[in-house]
N, C-alpha and C. Protein backbone atom coordinates (compact mmCIF):
# COMPACT_ATOMS: atom_id res chain seq x y z
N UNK A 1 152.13 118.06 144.52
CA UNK A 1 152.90 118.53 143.38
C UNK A 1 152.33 119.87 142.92
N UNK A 2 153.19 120.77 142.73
CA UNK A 2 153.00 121.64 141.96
C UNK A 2 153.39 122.54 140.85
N UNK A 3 152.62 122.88 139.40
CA UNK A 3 152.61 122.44 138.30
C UNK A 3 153.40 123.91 138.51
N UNK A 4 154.59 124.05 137.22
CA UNK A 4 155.34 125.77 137.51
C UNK A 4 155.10 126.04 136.02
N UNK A 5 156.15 125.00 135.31
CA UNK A 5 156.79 125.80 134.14
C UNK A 5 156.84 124.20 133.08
N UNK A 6 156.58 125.36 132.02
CA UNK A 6 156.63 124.24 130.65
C UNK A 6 157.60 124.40 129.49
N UNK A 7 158.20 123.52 129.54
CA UNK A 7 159.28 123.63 127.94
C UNK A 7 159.50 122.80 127.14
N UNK A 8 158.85 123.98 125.98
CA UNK A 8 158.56 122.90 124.94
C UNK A 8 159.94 123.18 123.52
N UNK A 9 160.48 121.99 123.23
CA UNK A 9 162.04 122.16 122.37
C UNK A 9 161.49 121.65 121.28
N UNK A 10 162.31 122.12 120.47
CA UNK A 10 162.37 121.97 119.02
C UNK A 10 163.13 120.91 118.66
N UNK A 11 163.00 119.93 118.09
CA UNK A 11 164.07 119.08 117.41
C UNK A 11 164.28 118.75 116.44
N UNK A 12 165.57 117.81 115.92
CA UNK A 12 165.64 117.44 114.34
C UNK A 12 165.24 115.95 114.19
N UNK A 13 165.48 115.61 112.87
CA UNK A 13 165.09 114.85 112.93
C UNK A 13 165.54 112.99 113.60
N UNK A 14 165.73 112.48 114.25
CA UNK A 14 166.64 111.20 114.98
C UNK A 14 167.42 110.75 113.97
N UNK A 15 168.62 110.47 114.77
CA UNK A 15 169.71 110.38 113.91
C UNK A 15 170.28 108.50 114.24
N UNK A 16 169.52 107.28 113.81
CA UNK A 16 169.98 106.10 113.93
C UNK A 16 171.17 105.65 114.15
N UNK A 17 171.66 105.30 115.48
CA UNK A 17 172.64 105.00 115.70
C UNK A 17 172.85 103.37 115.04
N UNK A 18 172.20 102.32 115.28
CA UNK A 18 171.92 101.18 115.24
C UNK A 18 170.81 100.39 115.85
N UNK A 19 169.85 99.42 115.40
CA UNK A 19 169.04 98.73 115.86
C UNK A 19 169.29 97.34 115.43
N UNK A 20 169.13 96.33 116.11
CA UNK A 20 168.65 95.14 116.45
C UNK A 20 167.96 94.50 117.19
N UNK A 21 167.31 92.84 117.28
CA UNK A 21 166.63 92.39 118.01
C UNK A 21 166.82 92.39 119.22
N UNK A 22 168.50 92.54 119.93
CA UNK A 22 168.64 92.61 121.09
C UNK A 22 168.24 93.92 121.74
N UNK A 23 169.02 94.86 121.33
CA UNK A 23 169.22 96.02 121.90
C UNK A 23 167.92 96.94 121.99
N UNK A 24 167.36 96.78 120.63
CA UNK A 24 166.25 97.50 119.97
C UNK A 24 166.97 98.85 119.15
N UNK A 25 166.53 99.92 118.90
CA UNK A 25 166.79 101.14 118.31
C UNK A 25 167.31 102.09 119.26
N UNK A 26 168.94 102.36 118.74
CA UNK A 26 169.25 103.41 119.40
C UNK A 26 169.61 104.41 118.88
N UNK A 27 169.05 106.16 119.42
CA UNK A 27 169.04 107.40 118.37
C UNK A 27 169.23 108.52 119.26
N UNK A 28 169.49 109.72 118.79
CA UNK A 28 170.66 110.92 119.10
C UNK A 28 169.45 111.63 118.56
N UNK A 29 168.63 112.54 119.28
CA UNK A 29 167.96 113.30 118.85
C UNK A 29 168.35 115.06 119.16
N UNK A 30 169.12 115.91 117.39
CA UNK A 30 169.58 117.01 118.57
C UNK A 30 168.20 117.93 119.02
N UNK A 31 168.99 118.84 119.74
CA UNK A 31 167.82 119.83 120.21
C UNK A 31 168.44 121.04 119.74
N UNK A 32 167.30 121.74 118.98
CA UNK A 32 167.42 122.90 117.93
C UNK A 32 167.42 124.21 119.15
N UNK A 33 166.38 124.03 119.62
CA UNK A 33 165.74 125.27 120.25
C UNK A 33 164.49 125.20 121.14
N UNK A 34 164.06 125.88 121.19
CA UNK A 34 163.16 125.91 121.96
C UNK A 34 162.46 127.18 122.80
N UNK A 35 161.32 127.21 123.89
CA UNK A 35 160.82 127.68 124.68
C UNK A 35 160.55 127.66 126.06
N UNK A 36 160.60 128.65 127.01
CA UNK A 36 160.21 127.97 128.66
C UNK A 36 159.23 129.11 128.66
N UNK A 37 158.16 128.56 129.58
CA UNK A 37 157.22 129.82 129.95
C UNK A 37 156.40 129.37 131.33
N UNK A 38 156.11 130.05 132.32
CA UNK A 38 155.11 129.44 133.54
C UNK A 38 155.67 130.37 134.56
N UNK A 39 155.93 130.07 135.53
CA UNK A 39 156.22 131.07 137.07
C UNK A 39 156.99 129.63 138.03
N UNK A 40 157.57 130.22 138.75
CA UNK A 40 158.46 129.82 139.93
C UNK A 40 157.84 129.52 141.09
N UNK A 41 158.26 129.21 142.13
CA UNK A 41 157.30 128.69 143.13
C UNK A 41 156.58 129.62 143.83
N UNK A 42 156.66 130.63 143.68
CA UNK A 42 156.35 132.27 144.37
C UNK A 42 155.16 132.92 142.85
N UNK A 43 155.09 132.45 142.15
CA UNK A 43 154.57 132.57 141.18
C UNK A 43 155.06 134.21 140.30
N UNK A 44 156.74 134.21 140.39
CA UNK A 44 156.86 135.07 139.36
C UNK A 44 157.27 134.40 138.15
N UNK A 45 156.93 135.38 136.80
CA UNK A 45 157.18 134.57 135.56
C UNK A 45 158.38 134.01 135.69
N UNK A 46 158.47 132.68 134.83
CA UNK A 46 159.31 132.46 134.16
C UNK A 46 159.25 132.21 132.46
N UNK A 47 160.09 132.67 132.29
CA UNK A 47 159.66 133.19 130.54
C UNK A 47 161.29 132.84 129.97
N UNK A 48 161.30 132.39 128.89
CA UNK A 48 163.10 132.51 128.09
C UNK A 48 163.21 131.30 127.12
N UNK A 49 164.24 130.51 126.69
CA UNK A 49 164.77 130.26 125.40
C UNK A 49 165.43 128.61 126.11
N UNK A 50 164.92 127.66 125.01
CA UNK A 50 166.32 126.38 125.24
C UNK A 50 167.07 127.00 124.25
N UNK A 51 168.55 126.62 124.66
CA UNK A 51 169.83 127.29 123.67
C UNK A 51 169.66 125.85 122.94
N UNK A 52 170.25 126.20 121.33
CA UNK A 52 170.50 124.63 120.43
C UNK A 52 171.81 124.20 121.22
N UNK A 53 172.14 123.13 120.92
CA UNK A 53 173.15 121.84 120.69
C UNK A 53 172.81 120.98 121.75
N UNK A 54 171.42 120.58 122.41
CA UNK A 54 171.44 120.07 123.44
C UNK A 54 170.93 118.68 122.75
N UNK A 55 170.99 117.16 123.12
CA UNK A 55 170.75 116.40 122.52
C UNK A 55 169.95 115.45 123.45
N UNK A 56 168.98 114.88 122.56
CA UNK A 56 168.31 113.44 123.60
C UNK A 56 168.40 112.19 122.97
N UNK A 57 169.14 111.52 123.85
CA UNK A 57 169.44 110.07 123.83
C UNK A 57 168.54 109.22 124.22
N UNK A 58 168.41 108.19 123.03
CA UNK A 58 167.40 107.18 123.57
C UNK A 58 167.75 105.63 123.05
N UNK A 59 166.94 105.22 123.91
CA UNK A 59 166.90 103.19 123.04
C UNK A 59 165.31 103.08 123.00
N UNK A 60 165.08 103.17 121.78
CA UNK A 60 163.26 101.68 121.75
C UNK A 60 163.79 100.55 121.88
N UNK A 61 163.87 100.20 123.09
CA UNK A 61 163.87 98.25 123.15
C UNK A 61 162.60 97.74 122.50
N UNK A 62 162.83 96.15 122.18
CA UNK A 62 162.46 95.60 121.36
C UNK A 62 161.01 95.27 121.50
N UNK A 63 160.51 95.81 123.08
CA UNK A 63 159.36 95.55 123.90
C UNK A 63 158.28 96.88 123.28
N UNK A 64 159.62 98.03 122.80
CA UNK A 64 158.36 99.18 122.49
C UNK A 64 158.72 100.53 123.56
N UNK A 65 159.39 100.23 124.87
CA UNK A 65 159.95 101.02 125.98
C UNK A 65 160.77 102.13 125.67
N UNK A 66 160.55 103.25 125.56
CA UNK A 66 162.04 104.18 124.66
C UNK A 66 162.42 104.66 126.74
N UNK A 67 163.57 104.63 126.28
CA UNK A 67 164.84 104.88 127.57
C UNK A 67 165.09 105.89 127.35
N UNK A 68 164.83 107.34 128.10
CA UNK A 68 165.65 108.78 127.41
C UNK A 68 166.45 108.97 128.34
N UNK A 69 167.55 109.56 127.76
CA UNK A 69 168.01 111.16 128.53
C UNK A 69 168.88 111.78 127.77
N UNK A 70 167.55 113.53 128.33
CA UNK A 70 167.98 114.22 127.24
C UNK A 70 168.68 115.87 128.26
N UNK A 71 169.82 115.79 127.54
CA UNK A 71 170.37 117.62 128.02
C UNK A 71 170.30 118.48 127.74
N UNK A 72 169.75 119.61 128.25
CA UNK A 72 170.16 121.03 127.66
C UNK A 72 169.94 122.27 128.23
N UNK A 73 170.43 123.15 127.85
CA UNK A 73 170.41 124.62 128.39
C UNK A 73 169.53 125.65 128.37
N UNK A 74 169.01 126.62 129.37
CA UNK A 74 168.10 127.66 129.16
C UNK A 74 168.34 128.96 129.71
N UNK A 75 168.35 129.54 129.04
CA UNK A 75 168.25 131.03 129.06
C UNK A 75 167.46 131.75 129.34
N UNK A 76 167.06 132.75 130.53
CA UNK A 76 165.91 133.23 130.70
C UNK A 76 165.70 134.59 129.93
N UNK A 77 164.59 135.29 130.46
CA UNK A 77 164.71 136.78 129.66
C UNK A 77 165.65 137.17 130.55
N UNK A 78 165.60 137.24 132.14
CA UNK A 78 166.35 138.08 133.00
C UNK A 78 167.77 137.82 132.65
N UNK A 79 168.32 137.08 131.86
CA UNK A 79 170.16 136.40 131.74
C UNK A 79 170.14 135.29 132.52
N UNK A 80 169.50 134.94 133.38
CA UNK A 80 169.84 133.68 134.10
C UNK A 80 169.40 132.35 133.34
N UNK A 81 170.82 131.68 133.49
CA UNK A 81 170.83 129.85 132.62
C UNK A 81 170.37 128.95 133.86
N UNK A 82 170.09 128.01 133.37
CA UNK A 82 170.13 126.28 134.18
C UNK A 82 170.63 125.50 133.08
N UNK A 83 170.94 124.38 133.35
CA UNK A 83 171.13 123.16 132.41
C UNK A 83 170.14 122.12 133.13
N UNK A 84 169.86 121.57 132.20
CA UNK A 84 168.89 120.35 132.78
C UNK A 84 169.29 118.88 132.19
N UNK A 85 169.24 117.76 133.05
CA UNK A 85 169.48 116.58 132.76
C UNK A 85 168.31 115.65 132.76
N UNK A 86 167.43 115.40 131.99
CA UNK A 86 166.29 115.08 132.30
C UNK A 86 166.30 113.39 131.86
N UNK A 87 166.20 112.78 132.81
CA UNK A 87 166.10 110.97 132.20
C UNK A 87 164.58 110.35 132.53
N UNK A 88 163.85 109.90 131.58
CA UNK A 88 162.60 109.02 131.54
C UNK A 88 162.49 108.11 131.00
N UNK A 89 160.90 107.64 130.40
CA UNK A 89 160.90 106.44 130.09
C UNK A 89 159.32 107.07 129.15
N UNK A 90 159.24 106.02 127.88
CA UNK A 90 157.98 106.48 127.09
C UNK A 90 157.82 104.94 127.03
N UNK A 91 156.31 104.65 126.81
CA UNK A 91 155.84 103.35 127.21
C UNK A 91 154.51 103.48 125.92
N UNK A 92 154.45 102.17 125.13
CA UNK A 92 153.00 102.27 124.29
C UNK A 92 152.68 101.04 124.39
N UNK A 93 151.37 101.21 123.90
CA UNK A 93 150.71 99.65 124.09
C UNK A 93 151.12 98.77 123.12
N UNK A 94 150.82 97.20 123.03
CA UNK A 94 151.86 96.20 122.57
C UNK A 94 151.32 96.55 120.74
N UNK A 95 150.29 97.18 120.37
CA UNK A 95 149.44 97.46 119.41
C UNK A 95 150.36 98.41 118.37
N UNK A 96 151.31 99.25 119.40
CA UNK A 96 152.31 100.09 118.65
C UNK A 96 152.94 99.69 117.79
N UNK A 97 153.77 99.15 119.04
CA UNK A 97 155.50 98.86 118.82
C UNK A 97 155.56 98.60 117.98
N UNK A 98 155.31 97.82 117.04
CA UNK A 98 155.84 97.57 115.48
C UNK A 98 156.54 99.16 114.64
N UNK A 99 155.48 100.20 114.95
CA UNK A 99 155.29 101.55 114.23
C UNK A 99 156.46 102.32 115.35
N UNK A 100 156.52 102.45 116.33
CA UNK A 100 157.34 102.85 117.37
C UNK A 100 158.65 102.72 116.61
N UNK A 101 158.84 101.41 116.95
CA UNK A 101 160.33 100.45 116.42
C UNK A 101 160.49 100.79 114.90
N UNK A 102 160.11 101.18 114.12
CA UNK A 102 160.00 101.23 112.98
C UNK A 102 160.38 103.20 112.92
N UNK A 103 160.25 104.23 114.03
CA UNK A 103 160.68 105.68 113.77
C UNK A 103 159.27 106.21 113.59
N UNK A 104 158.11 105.63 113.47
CA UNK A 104 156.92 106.60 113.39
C UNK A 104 156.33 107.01 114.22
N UNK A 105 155.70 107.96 114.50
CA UNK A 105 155.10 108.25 115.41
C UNK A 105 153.55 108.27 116.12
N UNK A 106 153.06 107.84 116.90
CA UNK A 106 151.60 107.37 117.42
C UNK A 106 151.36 108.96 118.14
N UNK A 107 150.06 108.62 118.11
CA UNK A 107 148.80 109.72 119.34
C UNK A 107 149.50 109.82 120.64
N UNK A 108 150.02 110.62 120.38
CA UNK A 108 150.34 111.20 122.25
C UNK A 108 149.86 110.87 123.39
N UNK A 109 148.05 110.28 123.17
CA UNK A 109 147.16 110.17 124.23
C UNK A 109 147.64 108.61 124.01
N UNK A 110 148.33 108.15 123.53
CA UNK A 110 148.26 106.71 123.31
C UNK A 110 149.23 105.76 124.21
N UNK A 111 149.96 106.57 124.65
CA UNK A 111 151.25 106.17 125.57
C UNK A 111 151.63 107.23 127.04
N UNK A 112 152.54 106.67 127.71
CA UNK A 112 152.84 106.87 128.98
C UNK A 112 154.36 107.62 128.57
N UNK A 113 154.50 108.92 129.44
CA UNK A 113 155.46 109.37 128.99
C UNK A 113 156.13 110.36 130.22
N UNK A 114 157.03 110.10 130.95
CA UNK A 114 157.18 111.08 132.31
C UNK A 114 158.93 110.78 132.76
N UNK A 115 159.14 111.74 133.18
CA UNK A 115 160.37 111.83 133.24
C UNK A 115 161.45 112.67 134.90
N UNK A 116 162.13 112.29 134.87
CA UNK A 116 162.38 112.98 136.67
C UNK A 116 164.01 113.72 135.86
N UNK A 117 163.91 115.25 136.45
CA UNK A 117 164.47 116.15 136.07
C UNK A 117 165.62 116.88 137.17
N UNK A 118 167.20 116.84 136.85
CA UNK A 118 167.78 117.54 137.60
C UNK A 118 168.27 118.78 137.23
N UNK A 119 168.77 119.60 137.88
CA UNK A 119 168.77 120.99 137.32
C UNK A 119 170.50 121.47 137.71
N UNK A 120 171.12 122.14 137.30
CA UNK A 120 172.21 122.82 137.28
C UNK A 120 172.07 124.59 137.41
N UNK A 121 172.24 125.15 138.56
CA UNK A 121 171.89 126.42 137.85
C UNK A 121 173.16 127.26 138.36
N UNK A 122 172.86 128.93 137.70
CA UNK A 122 173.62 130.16 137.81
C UNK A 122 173.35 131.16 138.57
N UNK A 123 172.56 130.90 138.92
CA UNK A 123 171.96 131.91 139.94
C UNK A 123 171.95 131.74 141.42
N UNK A 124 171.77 132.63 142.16
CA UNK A 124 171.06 132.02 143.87
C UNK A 124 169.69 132.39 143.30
N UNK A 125 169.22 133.16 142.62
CA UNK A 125 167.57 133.22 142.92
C UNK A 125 166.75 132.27 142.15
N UNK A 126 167.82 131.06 141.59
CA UNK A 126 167.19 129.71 141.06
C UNK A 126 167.77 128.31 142.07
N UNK A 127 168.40 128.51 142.74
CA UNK A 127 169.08 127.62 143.67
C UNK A 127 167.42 126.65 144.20
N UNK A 128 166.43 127.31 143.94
CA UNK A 128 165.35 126.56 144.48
C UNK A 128 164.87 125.39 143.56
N UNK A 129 165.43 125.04 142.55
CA UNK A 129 165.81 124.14 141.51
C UNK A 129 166.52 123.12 142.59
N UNK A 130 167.85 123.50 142.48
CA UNK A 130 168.50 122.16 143.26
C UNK A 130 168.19 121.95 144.33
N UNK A 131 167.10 121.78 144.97
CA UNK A 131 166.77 121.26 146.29
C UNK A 131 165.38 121.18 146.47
N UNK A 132 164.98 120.99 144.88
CA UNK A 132 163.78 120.05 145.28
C UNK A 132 163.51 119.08 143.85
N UNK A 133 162.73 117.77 143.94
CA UNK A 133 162.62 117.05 143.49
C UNK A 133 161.32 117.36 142.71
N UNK A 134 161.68 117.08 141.12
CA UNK A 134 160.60 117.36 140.02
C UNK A 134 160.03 116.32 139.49
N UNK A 135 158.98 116.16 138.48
CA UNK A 135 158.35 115.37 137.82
C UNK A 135 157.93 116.05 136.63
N UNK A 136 158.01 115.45 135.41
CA UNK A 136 157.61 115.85 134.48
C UNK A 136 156.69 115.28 134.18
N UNK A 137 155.62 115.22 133.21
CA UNK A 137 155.05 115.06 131.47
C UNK A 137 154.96 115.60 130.58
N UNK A 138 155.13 114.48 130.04
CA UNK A 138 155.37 114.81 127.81
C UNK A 138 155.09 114.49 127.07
N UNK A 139 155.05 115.55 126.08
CA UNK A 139 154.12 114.53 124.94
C UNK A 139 155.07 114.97 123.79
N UNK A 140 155.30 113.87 122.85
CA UNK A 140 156.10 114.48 121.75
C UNK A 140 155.08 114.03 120.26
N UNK A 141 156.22 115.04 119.86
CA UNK A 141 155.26 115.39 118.42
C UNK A 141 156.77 115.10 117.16
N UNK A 142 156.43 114.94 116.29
CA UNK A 142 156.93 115.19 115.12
C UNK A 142 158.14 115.93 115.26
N UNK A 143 158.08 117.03 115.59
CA UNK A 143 159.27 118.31 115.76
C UNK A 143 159.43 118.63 117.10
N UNK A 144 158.84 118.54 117.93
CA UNK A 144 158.65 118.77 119.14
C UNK A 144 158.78 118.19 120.31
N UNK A 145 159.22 118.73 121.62
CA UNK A 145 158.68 117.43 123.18
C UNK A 145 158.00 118.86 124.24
N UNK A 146 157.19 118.62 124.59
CA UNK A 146 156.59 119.64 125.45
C UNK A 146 156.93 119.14 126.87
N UNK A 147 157.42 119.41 127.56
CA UNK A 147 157.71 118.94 128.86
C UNK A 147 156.89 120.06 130.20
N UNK A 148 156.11 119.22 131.04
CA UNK A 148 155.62 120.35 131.53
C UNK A 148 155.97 119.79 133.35
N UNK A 149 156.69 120.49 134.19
CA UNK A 149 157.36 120.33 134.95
C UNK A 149 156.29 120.79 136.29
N UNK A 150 156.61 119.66 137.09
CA UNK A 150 155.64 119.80 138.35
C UNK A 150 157.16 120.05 139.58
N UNK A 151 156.79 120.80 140.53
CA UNK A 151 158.05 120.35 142.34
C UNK A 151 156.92 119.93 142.99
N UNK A 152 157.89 119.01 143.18
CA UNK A 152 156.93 117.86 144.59
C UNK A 152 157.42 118.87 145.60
N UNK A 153 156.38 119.09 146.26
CA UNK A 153 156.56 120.23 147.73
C UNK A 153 155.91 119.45 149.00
């Protein structure tokens, strides 16, 4: 694997769709904005902007497990976009979940958080996106998800 590029988005605050014992908590988190910054597989920069209205969908099942997937768009400095579809999984120990399930938030170092990423792009000189397979980690914060993107080569 090798580590390229990191983007870290801005968000609001989760917007409760509904929770119960079955389902657990399900929430609409939008995405404000954001940042990308790191280099490409050739190691030229990559540097530019997440555009707002992109949103991440999730469930905390009742176990503590949050289910994502979240979409959105980026803008580089050069003009070139991707869209990204990114679906994972955030995992805490059984010590959490009460606080999890409940909308608060725990230590980053405290849970498992990784995600497998597909890409959409506009360019040919990003086409090296769709034809290879990524891995993320993340850590989220309060306002924030930092996603820092590895290509399995």
């Amino acid at each position: 694997m090798k580590e390229l590029f990191t983007v870290s988005v801005q968000v609001a605050a989760p917007i409760v769709v509904g929770q119960d014992g079955k389902n657990g908590r399900r929430q609409l988190i939008p995405i404000l904005g954001g940042t990308v910054s790191g280099a490409d597989p050739d190691g030229n920069e990559m540097k530019g902007i997440v555009l707002p209205g992109g949103v991440d969908s999730q469930v905390i099942r009742p176990d503590g497990k949050c289910e994502l997937s979240a979409r959105y768009a980026v803008r580089l400095s050069d003009g070139a976009s991707f869209y990204i579809e990114n679906n994972g999984m955030r995992t805490v120990p059984a010590a959490y979940r009460e606080q999890v399930l409940k909308g608060e938030f725990i230590d980053p170092s405290l849970y498992y958080f990784a995600t497998v990423p597909f890409f959409e792009v506009y360019s040919e000189d990003l086409r090296w996106m769709e034809n290879h397979v990524f891995f993320c980690q993340a850590v989220r914060e309060p306002d924030a998800v930092h996603i820092t993107y590895f290509m399995i080569d």
